[in-house]
Each structure stands twice: as structure tokens, then as C-alpha cells.
Protein backbone atom coordinates (compact mmCIF):
# COMPACT_ATOMS: atom_id res chain seq x y z
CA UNK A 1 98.09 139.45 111.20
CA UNK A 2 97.06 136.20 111.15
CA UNK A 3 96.70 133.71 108.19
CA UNK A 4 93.71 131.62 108.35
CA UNK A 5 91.66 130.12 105.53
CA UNK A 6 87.79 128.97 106.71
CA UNK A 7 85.23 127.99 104.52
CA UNK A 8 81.85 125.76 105.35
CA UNK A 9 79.52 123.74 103.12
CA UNK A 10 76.39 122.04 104.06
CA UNK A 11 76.56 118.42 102.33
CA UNK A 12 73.18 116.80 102.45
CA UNK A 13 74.44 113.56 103.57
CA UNK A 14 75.48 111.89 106.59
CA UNK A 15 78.66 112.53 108.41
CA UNK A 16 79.90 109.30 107.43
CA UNK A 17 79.69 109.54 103.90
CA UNK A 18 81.43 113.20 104.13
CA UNK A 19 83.89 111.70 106.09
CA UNK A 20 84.44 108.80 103.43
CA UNK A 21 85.77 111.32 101.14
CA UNK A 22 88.19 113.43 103.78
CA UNK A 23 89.96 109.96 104.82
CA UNK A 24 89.68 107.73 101.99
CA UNK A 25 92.83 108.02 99.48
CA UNK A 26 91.18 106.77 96.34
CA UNK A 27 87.93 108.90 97.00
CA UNK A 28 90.63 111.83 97.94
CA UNK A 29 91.87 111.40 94.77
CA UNK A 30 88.91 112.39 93.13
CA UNK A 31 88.43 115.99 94.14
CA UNK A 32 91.88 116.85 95.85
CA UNK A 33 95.02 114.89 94.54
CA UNK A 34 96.95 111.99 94.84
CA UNK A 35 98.44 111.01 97.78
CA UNK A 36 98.52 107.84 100.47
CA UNK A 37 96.80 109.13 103.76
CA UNK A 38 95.30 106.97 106.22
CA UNK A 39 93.18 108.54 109.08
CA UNK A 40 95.75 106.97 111.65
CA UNK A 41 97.55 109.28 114.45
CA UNK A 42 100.59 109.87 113.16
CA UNK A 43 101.06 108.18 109.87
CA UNK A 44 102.61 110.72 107.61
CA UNK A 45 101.92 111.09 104.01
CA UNK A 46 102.51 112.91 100.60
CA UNK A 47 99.95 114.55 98.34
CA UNK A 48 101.13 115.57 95.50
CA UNK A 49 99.90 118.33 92.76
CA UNK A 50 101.48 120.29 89.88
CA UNK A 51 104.62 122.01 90.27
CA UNK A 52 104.07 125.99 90.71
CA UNK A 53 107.74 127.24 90.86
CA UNK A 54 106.48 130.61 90.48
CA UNK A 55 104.89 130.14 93.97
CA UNK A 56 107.99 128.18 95.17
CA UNK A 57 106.09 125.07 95.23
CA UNK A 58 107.42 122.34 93.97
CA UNK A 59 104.26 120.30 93.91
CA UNK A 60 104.41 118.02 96.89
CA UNK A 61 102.60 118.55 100.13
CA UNK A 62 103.93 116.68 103.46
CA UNK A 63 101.93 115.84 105.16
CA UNK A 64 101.10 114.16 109.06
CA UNK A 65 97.92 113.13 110.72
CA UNK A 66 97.62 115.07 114.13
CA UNK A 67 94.16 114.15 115.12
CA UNK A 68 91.22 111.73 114.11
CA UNK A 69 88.11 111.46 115.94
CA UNK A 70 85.98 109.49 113.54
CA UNK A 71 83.30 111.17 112.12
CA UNK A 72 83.49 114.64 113.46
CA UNK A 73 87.40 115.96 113.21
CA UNK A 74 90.58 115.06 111.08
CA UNK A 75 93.34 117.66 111.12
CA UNK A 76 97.29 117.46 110.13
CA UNK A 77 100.26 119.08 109.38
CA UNK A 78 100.39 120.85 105.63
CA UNK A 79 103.98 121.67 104.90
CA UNK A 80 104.91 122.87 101.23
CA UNK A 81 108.03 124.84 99.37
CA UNK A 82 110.22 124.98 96.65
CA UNK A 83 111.82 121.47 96.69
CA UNK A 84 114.77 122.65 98.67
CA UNK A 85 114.51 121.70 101.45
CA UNK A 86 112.60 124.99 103.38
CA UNK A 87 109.32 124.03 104.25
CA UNK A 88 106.33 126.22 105.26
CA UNK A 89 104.28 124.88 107.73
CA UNK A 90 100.38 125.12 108.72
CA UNK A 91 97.64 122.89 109.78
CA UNK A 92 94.33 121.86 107.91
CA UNK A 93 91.27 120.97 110.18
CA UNK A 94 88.09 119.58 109.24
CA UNK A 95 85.30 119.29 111.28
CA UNK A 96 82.19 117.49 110.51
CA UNK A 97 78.94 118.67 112.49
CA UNK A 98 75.54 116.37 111.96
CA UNK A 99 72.85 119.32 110.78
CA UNK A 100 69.46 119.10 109.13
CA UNK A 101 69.48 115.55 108.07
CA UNK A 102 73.26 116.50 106.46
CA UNK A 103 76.56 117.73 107.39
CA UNK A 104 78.34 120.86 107.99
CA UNK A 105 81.64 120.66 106.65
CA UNK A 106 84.32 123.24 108.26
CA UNK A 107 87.61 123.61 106.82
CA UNK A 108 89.93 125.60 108.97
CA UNK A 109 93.64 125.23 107.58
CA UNK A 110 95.60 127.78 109.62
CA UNK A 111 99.26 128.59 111.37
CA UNK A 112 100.87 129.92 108.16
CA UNK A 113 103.97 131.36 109.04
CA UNK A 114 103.89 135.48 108.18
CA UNK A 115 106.79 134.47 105.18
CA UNK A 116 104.57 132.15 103.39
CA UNK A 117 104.17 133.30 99.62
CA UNK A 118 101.42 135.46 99.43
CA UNK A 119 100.42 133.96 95.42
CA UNK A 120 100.59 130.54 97.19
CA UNK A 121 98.03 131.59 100.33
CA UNK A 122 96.10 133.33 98.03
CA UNK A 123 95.73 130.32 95.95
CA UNK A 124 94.87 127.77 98.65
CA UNK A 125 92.35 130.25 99.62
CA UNK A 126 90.35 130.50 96.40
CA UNK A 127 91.58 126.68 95.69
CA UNK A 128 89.85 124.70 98.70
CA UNK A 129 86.59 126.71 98.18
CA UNK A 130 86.74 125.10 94.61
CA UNK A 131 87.72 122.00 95.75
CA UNK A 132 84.93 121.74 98.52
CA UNK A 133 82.31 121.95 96.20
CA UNK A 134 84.27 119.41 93.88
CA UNK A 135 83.97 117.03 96.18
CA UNK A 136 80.05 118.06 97.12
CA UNK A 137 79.23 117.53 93.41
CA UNK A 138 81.30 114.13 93.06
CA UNK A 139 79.21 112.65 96.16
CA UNK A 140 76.47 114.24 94.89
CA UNK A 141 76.53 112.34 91.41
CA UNK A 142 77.32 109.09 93.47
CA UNK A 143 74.50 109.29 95.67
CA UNK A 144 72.07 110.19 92.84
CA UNK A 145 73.51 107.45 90.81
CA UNK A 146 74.99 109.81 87.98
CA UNK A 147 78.53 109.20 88.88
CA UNK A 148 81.22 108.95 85.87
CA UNK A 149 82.30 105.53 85.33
């Protein structure tokens, strides 16, 4: 069976602003982790998060852009393991839909090879839910001008 992970969030602001925060590192940053991407076809880059060796992660995502139509779609390659070398690979989309004065946000990160560590899938699944609505309340607070300095 197939491994996909889909979640959606309404974000009462424009696509642009959602967008901001899916393709701007030092906005990234703030609700997913370090990293240096750039919303360019092609460029690859690194995210990088806590170690989980029990998940055979060694904390380091790899990353490369597949597709950016401004606005409305950013997807790339999401490849993780233990640090050795072995990789599993998948693909994270987002897709950004105009909607009642907001934006729908849809993550679908999918293609997870039937090997990947079930711990790990399970928490990417219950992680990007979190950190969707991380980075709703962080624009949130910006917008309403309540934003940590």
C-alpha cells in the first residue's frame, strides 16, 4: 500500500504571504528548520533537524527543488537515512489555492519507498500537521502585529 501523508489548512491570508513562508529560508526557519532553499528549479539544498538514530535518521534532509510555479505549487525531492550513505526517497508538494479571501494550503509529501522506517513515517505524519499550524500561528502573530521580537 501506498505511503502518502496529506494534510490542508485554510490560512486567512493571501497566497503570497503563505507562499513567503514555504520559499523563504529565514521565514522557513521559523516553523520548520534550518536549511538554504531557494525556490529555483533545481537548486538542491539541506535542511537539517535533530539526529533520531533510533529512526535511522541522522538529522539531515536532502533536498532538490523539482517544481516552482510561484504562488500556487513548490514541490522537491525529500531524501533522509542514517548517515550512511542509504537514502530514502519521497517528494513533498505544496499547493497553494486562493479561497475565501485566504489560502488553502495542501501538503502532499508522497513516494515513500515500502522500506522506509515505519517510526520515521509515522513521525512526519503527526510532525507536518504540527508544523503547519506552527507556521499558521507565526504568520498569524506577524500579521496581527504580536510577533516575538
Amino acid at each position: 500500500m501506498a505511503k502518502i501523508i496529506q494534510h490542508q489548512l485554510f490560512y486567512p491570508h493571501p497566497p503570497a504571504v503563505v507562499w513567503e513562508f514555504l520559499t523563504d529560508q529565514e521565514l522557513i526557519s521559523q516553523w520548520l528548520m534550518p536549511g538554504d532553499l531557494k525556490p529555483v528549479l533545481g537548486h538542491e539544498f539541506q535542511l537539517r533537524a535533530k539526529p533520531m538514530p533510533e529512526m535511522d535518521f541522522d538529522g539531515i534532509f536532502y533536498c532538490k527543488i523539482l517544481e516552482v510555479i510561484p504562488f500556487k505549487k513548490l514541490s522537491y525531492s525529500w531524501k533522509f537515512g542514517p548517515g550512511n550513505g542509504e537514502l530514502s526517497n519521497s517528494t513533498v508538494n505544496w499547493m497553494l489555492t486562493e479561497k475565501d479571501n485566504g489560502t488553502e494550503l495542501l501538503l502532499v509529501h508522497r513516494d515513500f519507498a515500502d522500506s522506509v522506517n515505519p517510526l520515521m513515517f509515522s513521525s512526519m505524519e503527526k510532525g507536518w500537521l504540527v508544523l503547519i499550524n506552527k507556521m499558521l500561528q507565526i504568520i498569524n502573530a506577524e500579521k496581527d502585529g504580536t510577533a516575538q521580537a
